[in-house]
C-alpha atoms as a PDB file:
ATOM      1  CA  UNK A   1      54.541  12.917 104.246  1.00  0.00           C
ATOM      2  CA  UNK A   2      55.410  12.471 100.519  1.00  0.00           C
ATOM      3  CA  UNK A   3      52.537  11.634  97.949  1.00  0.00           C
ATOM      4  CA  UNK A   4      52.319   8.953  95.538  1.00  0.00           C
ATOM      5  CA  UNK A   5      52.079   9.650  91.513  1.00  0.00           C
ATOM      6  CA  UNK A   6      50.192   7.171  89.407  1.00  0.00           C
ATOM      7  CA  UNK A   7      51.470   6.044  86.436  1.00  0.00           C
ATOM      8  CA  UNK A   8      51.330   3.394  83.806  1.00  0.00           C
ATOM      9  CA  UNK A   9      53.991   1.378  81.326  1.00  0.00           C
ATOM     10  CA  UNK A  10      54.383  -1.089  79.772  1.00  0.00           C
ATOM     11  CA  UNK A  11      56.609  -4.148  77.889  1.00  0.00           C
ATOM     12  CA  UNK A  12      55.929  -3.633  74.365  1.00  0.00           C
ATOM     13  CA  UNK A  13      56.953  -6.498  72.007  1.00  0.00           C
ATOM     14  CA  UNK A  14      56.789  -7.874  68.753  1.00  0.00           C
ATOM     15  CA  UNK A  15      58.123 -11.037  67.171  1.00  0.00           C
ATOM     16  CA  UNK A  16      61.911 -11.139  66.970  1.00  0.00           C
ATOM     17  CA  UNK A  17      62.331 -11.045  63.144  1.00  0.00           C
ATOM     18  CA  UNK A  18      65.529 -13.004  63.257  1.00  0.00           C
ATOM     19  CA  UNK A  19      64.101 -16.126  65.311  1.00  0.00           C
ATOM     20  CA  UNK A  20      62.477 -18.225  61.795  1.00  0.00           C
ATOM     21  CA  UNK A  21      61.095 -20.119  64.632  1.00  0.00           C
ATOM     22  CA  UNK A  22      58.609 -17.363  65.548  1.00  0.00           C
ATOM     23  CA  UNK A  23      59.097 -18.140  69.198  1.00  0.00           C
ATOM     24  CA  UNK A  24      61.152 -15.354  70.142  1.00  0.00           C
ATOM     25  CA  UNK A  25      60.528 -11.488  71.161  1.00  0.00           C
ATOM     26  CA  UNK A  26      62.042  -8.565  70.964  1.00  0.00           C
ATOM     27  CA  UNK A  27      61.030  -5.834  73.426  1.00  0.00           C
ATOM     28  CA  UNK A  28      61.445  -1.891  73.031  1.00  0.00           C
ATOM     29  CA  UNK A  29      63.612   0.594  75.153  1.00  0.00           C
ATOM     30  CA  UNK A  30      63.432   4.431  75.260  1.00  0.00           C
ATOM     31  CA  UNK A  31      66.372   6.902  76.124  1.00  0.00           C
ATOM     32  CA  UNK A  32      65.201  10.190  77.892  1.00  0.00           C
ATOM     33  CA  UNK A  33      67.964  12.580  77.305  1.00  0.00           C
ATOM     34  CA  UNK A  34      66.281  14.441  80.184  1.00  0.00           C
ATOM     35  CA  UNK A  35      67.964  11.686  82.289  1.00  0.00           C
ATOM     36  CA  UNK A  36      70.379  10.286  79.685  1.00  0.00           C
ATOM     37  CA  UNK A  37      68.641   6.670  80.517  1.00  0.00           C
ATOM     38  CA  UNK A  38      66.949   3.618  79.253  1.00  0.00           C
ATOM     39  CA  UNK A  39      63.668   2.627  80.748  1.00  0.00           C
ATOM     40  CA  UNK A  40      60.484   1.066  80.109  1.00  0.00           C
ATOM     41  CA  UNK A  41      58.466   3.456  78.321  1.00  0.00           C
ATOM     42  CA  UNK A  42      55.255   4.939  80.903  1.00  0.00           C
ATOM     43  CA  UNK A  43      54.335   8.127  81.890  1.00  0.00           C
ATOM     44  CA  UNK A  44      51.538   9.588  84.832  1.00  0.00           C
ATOM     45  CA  UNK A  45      48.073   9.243  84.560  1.00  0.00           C
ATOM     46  CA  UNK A  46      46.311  12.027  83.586  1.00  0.00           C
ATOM     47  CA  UNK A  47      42.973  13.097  85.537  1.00  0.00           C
ATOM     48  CA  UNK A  48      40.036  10.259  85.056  1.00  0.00           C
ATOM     49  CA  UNK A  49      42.485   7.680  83.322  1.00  0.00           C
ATOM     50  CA  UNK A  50      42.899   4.182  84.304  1.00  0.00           C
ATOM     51  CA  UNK A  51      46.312   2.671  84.329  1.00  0.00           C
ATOM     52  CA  UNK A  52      45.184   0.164  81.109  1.00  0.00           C
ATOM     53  CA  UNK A  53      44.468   3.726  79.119  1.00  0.00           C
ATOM     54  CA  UNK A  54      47.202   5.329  80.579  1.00  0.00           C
ATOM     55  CA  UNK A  55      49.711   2.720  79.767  1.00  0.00           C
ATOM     56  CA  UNK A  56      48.695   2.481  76.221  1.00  0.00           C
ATOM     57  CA  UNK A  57      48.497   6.622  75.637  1.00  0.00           C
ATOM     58  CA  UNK A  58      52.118   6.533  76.604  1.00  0.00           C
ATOM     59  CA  UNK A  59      53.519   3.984  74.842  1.00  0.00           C
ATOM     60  CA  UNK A  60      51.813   6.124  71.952  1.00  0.00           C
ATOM     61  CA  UNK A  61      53.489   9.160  73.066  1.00  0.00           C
ATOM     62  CA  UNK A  62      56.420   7.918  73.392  1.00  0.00           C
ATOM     63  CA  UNK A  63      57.183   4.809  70.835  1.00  0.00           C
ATOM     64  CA  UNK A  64      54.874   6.090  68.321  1.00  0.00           C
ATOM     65  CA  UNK A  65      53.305   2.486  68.548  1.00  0.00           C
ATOM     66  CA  UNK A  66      49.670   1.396  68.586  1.00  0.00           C
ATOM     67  CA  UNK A  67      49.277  -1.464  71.252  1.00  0.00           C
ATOM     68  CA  UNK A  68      46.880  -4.014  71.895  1.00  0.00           C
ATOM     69  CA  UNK A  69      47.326  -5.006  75.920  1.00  0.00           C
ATOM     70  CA  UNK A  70      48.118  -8.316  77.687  1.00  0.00           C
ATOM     71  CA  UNK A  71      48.338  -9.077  81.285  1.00  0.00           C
ATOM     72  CA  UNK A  72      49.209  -7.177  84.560  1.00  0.00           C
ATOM     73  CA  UNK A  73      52.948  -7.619  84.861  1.00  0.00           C
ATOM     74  CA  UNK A  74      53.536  -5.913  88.280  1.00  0.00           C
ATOM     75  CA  UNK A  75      53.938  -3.227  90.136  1.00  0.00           C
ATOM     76  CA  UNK A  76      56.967  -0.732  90.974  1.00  0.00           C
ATOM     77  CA  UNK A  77      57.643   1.578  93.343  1.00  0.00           C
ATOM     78  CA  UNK A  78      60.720   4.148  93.514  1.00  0.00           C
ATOM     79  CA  UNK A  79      60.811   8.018  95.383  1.00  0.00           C
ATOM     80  CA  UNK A  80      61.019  10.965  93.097  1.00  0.00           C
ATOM     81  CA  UNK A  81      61.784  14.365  93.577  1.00  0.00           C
ATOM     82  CA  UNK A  82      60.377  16.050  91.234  1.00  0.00           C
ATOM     83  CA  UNK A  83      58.514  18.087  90.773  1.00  0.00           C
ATOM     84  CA  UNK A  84      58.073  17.397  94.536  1.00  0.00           C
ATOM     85  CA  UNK A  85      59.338  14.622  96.717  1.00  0.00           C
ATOM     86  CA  UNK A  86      56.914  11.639  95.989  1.00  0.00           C
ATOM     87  CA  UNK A  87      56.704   7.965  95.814  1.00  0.00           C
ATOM     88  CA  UNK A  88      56.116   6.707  92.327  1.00  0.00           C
ATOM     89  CA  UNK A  89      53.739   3.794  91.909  1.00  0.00           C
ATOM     90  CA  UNK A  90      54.003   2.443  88.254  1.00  0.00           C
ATOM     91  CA  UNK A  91      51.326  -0.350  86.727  1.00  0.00           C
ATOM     92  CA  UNK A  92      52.969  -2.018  83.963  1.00  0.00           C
ATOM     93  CA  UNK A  93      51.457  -4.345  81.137  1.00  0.00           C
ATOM     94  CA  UNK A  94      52.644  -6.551  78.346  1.00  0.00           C
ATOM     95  CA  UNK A  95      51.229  -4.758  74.968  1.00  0.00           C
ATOM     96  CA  UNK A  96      51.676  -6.062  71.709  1.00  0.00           C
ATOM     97  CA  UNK A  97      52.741  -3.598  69.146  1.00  0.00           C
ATOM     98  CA  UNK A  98      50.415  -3.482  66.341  1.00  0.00           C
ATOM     99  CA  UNK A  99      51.710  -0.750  64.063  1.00  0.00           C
ATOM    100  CA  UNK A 100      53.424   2.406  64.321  1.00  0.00           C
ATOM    101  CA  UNK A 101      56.926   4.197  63.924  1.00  0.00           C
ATOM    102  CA  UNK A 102      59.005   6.436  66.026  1.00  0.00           C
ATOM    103  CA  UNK A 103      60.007   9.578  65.589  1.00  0.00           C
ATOM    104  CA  UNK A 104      62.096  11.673  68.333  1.00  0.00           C
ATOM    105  CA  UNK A 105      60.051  13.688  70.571  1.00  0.00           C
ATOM    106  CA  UNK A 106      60.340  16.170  73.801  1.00  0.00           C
ATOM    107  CA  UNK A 107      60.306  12.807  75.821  1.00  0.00           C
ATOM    108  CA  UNK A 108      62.092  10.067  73.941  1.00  0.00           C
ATOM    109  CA  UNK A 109      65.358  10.513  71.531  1.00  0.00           C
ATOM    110  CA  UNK A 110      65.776   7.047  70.738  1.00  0.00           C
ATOM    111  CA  UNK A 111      64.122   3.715  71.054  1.00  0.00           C
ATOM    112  CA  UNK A 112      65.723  -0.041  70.548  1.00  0.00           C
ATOM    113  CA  UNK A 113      64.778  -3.061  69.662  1.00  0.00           C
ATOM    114  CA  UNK A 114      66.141  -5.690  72.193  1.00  0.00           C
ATOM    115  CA  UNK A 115      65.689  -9.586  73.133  1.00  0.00           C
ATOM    116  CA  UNK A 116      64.778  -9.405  76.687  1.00  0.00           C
ATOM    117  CA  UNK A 117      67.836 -10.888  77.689  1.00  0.00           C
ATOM    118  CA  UNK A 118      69.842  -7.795  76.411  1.00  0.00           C
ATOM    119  CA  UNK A 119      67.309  -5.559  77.678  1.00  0.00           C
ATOM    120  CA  UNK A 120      68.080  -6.647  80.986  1.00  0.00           C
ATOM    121  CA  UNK A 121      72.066  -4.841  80.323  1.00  0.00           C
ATOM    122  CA  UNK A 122      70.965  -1.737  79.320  1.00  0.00           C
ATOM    123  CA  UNK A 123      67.698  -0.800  81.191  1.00  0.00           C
ATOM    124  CA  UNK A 124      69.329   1.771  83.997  1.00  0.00           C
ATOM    125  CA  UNK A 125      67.069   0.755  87.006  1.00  0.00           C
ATOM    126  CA  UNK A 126      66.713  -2.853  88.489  1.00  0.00           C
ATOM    127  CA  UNK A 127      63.193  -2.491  89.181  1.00  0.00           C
ATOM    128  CA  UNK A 128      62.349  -2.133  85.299  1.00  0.00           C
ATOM    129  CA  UNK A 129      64.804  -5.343  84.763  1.00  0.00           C
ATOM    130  CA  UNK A 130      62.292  -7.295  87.181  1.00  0.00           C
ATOM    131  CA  UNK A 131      59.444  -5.991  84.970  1.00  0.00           C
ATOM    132  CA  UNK A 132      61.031  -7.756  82.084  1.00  0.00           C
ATOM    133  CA  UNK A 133      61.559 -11.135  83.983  1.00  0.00           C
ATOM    134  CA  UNK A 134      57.921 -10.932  85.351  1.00  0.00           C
ATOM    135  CA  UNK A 135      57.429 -10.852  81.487  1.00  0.00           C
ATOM    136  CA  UNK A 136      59.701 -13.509  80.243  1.00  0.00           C
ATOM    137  CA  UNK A 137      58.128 -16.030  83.211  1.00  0.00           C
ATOM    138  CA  UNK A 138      55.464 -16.905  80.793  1.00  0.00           C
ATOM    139  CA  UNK A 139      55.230 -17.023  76.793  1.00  0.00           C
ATOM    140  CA  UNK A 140      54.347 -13.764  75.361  1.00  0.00           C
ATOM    141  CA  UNK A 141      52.362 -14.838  72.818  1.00  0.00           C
ATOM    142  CA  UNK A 142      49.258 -16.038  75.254  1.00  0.00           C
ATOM    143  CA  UNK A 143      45.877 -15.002  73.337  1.00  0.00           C
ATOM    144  CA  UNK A 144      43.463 -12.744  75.242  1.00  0.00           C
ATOM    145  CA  UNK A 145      39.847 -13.338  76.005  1.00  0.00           C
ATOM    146  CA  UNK A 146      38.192 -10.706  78.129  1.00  0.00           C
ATOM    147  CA  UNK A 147      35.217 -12.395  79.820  1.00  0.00           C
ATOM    148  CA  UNK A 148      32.663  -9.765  80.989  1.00  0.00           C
ATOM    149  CA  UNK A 149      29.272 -10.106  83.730  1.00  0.00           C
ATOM    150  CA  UNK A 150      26.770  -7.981  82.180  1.00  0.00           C
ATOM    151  CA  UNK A 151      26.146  -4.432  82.868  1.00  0.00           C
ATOM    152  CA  UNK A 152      23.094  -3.526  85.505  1.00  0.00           C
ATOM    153  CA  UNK A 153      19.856  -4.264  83.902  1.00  0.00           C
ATOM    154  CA  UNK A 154      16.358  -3.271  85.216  1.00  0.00           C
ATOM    155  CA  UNK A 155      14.258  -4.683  87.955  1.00  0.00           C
ATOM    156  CA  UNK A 156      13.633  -8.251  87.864  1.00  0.00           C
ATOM    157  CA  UNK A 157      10.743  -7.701  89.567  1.00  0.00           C
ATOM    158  CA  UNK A 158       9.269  -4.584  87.702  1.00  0.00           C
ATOM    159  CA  UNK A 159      10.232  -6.294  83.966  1.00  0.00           C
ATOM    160  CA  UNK A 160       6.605  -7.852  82.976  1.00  0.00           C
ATOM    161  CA  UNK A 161       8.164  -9.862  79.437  1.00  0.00           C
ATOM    162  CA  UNK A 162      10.141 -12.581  79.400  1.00  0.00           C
ATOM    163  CA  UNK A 163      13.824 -12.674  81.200  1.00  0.00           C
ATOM    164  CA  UNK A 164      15.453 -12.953  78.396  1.00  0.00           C
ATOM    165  CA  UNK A 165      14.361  -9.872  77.098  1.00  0.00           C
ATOM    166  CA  UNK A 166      15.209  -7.814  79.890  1.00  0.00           C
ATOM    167  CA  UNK A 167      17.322  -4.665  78.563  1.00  0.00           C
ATOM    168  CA  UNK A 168      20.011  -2.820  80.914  1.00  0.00           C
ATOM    169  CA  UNK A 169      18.412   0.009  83.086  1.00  0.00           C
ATOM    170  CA  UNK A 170      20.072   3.520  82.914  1.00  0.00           C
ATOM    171  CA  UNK A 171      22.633   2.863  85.246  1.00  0.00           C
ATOM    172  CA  UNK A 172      23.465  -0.213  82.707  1.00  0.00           C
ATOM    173  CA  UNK A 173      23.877   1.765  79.769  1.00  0.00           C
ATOM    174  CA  UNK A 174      26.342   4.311  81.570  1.00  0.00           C
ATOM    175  CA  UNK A 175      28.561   1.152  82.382  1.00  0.00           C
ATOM    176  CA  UNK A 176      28.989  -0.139  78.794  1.00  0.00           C
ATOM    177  CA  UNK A 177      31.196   2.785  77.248  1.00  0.00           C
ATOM    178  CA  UNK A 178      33.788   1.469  79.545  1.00  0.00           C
ATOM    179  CA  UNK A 179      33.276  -1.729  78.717  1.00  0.00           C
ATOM    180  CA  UNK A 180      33.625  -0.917  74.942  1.00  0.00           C
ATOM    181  CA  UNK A 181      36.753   1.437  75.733  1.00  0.00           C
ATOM    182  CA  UNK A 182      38.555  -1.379  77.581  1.00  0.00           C
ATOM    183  CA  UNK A 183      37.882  -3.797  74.242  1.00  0.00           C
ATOM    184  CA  UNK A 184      39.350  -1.435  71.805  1.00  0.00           C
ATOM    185  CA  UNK A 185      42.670  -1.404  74.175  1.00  0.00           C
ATOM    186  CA  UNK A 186      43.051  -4.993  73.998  1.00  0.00           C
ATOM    187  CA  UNK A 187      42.195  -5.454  70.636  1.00  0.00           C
ATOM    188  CA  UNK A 188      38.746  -8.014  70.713  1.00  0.00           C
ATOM    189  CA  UNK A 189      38.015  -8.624  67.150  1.00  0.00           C
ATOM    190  CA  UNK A 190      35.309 -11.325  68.030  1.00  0.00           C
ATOM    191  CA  UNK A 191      32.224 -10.850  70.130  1.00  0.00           C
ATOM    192  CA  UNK A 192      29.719 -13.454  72.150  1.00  0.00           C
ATOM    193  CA  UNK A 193      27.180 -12.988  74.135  1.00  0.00           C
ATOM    194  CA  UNK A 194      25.132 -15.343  76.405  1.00  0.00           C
ATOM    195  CA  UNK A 195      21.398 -14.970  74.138  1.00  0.00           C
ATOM    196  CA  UNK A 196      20.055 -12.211  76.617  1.00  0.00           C
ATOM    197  CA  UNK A 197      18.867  -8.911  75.640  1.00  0.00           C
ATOM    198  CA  UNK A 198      21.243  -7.538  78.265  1.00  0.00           C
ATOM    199  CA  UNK A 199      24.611  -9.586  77.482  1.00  0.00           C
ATOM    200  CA  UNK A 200      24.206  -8.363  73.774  1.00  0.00           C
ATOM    201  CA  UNK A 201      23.636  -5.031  74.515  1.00  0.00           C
ATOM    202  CA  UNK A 202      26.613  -5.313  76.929  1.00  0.00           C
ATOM    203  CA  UNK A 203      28.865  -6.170  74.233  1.00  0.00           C
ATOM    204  CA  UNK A 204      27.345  -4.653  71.383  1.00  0.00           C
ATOM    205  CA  UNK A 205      29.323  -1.921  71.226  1.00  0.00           C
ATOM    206  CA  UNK A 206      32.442  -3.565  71.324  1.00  0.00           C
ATOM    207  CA  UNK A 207      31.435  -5.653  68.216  1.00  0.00           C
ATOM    208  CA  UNK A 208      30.304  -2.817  66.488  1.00  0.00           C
ATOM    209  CA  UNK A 209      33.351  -0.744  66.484  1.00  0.00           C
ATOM    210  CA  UNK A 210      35.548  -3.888  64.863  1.00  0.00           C
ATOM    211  CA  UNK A 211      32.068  -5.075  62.155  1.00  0.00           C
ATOM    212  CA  UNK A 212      31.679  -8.592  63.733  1.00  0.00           C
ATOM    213  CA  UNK A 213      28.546  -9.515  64.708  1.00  0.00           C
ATOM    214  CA  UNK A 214      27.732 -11.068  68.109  1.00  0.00           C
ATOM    215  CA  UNK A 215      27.586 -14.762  68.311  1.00  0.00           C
ATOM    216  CA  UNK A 216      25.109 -16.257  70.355  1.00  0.00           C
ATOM    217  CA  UNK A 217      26.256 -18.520  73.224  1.00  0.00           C
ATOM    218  CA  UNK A 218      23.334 -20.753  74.722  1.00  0.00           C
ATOM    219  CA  UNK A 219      26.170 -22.877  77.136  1.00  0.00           C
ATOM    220  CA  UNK A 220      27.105 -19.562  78.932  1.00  0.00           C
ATOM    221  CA  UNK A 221      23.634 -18.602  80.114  1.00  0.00           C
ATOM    222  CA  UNK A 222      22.447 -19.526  83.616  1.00  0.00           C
ATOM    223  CA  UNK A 223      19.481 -21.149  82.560  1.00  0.00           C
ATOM    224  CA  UNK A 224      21.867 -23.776  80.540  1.00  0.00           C
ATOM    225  CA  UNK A 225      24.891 -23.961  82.402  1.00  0.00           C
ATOM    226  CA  UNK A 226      23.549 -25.844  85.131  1.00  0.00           C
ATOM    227  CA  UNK A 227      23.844 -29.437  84.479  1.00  0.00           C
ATOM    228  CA  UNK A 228      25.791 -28.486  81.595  1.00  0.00           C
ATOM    229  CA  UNK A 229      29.138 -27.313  83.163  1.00  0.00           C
ATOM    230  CA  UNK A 230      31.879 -28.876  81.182  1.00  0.00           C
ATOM    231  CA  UNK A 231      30.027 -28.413  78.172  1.00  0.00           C
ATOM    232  CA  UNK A 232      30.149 -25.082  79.157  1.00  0.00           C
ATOM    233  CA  UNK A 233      34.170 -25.000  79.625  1.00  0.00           C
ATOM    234  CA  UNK A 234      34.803 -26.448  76.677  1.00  0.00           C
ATOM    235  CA  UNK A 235      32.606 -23.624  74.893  1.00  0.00           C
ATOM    236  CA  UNK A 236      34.851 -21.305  76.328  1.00  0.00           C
ATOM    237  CA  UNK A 237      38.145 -23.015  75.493  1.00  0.00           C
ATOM    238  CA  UNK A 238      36.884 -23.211  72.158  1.00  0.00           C
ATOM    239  CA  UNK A 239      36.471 -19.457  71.381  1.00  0.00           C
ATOM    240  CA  UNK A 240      40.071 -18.871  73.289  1.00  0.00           C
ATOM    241  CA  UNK A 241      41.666 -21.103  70.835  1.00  0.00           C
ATOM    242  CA  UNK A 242      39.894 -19.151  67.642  1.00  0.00           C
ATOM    243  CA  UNK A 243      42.077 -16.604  66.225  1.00  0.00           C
ATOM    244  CA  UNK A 244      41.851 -13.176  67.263  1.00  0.00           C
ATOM    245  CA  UNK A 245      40.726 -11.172  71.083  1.00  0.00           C
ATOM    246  CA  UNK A 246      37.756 -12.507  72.052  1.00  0.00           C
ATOM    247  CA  UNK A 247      35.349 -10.241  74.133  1.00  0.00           C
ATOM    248  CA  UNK A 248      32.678 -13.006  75.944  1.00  0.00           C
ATOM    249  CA  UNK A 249      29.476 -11.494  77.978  1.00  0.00           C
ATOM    250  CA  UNK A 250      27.879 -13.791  80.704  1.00  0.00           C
ATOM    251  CA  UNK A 251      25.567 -13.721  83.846  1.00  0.00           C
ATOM    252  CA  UNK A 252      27.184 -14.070  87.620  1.00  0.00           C
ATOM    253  CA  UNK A 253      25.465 -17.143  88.191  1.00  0.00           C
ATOM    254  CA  UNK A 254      27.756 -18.478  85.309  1.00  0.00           C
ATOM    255  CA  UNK A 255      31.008 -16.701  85.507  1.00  0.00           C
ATOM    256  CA  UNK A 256      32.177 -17.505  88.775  1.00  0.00           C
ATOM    257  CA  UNK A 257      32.338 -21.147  88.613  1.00  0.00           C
ATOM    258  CA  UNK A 258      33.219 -21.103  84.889  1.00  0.00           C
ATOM    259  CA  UNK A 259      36.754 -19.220  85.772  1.00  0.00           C
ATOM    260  CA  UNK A 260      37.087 -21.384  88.603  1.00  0.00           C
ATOM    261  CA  UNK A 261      37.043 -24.637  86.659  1.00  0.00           C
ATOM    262  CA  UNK A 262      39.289 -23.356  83.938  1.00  0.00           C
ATOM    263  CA  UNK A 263      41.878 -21.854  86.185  1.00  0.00           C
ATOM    264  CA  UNK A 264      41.604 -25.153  88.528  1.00  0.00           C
ATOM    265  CA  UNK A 265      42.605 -27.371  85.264  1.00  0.00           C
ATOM    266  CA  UNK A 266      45.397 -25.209  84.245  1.00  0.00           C
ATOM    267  CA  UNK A 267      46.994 -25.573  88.129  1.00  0.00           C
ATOM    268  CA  UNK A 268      46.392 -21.662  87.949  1.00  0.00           C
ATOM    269  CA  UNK A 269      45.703 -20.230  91.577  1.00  0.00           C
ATOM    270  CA  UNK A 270      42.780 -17.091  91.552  1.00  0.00           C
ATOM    271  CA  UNK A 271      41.810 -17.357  95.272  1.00  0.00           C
ATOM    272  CA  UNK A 272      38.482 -15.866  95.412  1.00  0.00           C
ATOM    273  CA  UNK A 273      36.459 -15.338  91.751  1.00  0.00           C
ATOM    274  CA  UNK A 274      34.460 -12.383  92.236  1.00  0.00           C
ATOM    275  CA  UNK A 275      32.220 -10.783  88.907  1.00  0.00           C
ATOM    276  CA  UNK A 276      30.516  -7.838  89.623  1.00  0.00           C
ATOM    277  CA  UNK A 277      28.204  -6.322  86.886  1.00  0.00           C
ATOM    278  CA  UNK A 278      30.156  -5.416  84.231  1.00  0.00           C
ATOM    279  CA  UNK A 279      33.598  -6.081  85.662  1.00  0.00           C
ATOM    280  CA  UNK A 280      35.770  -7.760  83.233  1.00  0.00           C
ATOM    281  CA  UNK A 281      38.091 -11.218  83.810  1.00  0.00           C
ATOM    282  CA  UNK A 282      41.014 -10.665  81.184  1.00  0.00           C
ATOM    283  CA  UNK A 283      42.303 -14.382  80.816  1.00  0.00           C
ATOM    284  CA  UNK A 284      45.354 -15.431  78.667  1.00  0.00           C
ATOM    285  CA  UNK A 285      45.442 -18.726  77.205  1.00  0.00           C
ATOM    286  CA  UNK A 286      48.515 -20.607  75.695  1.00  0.00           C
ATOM    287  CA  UNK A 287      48.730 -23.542  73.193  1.00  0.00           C
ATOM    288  CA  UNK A 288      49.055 -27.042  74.628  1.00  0.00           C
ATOM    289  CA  UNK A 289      47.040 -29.562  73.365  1.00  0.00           C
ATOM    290  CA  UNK A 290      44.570 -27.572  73.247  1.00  0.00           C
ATOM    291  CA  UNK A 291      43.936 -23.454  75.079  1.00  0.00           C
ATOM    292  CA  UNK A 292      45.423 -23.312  78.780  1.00  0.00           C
ATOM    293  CA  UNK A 293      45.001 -20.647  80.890  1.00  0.00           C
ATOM    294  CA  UNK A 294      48.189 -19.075  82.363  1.00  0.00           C
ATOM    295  CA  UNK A 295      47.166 -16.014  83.800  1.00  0.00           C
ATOM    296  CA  UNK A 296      44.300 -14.130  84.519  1.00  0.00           C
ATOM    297  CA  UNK A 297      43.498 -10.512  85.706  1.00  0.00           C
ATOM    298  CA  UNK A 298      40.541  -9.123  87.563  1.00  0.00           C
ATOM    299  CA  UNK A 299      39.343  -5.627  86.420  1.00  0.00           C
ATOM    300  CA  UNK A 300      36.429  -4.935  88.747  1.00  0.00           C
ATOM    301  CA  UNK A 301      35.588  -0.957  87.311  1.00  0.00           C
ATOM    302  CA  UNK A 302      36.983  -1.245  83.083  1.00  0.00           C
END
């Protein structure tokens, strides 16, 4: 029975130049000469990566563009045959191009610069065209906050201070380079933290790489959320509608509910909110009257 090859891609954008309105996109196509097509770029993971790194590496290697991701788009899956029969099983992401320039490579002879609409004419496979709708269904200009459950701390039981001060065990520490990794790839440029010795050092990191401190967030602590819930909510819609990524850390007495609410008032179905420690919700917010959530991804292992 034929394998399957992991890979990664993604819908690159930037603003159309010739929209003044600055609602408009314009997407970017590659042409392998190997195939003499137009696709998406993406390319196969390589051993250890994640789709999120993968899918950003590639667009690198093959655009010469540096990307900040957005949200899950979809999944496709097509057989190859080389350089085996295999099914090919590709994750693709929005990614907003942040700078960059192309140059031909082994891969890639060409890119364009396309509206979506006219992307859909010259992509050579169907399945990329529904790539690009699942991209068009929603503005592409949603702002990113990455929401994240701390990473494991140390026994409750065995810590003798006060909670609060309760730093992340071992096991913790190994689980924040991740973190920090998956932060640089969707560009966070602002950092919060739930005033816990562990939700700091969670997120430290992250706010260190970009020189922004981390901004203490009483509301998003379990201790004050109770009682406090919409206060809480509106915390979090507050950050969203700053400018910039925002990377939030929280407990899982908090995080839960607090994605719950927001997704219920946007009409946004999540089914079950899970948060384990130091899983990440990646929620995208658009502006109308005020942040709305439009879509939300679950990344349970950064």
């Amino acid at each position: 029975m034929a394998g399957e090859v992991a890979a990664a891609g993604a819908v690159v954008w930037r603003p159309d130049e010739g929209d003044r309105t600055g609602k408009s996109a314009e997407i970017v196509l590659v042409h392998r000469p190997r195939y003499d097509d137009w696709s998406l770029p993406k390319g196969k993971l390589e051993r250890g990566e994640s789709s999120r790194v993968a899918a950003a590496r590639e667009v690198a290697e093959e655009t010469g563009f540096r990307v900040a991701l957005g949200r899950h788009l979809g999944r496709t899956r097509y057989p190859v045959t080389r350089p085996e029969p295999a099914t090919k099983v590709v994750e693709y992401y929005a990614a907003r191009a942040l700078d960059g320039s192309f140059e031909p490579n082994d891969e890639v002879d060409e890119v364009r610069w396309v509206v979506p609409e006219s992307a859909r004419d010259l992509l050579s496979y169907a399945h990329d065209a529904d790539i690009v709708s699942a991209f068009t269904a929603l503005p592409h200009d949603a702002t990113t906050l990455l929401l994240v459950r701390h990473a494991k701390a140390g026994s409750r039981r065995e810590w003798t201070g006060p909670d609060a001060e309760r730093p992340l065990s071992s096991n913790g520490r190994h689980q924040v380079p991740p973190v920090t990794a998956l932060c640089a790839l969707y560009g966070v440029s602002r950092a919060h933290a739930a005033p816990l010795v562990r939700c700091v050092q969670t997120v430290r990191p992250a706010a260190e790489s970009t020189g922004v401190p981390v901004d203490d967030e009483p509301l998003l602590s379990e201790e004050a959320y109770a009682g406090h819930e919409e206060a809480a909510v509106a915390r979090l819609l507050e950050i969203a509608g700053e400018d910039g990524t925002a990377v939030v850390c929280s407990q899982g007495g908090v995080i839960p509910d607090l994605v719950s609410r927001v997704a219920g008032a946007a009409g946004v179905e999540l089914g079950r909110v899970e948060s384990k420690k130091a899983s990440v919700w990646a929620l995208f917010f658009v502006s109308d009257g005020g942040p709305r959530l439009v879509a939300a991804d679950y990344i349970p292992k950064p």
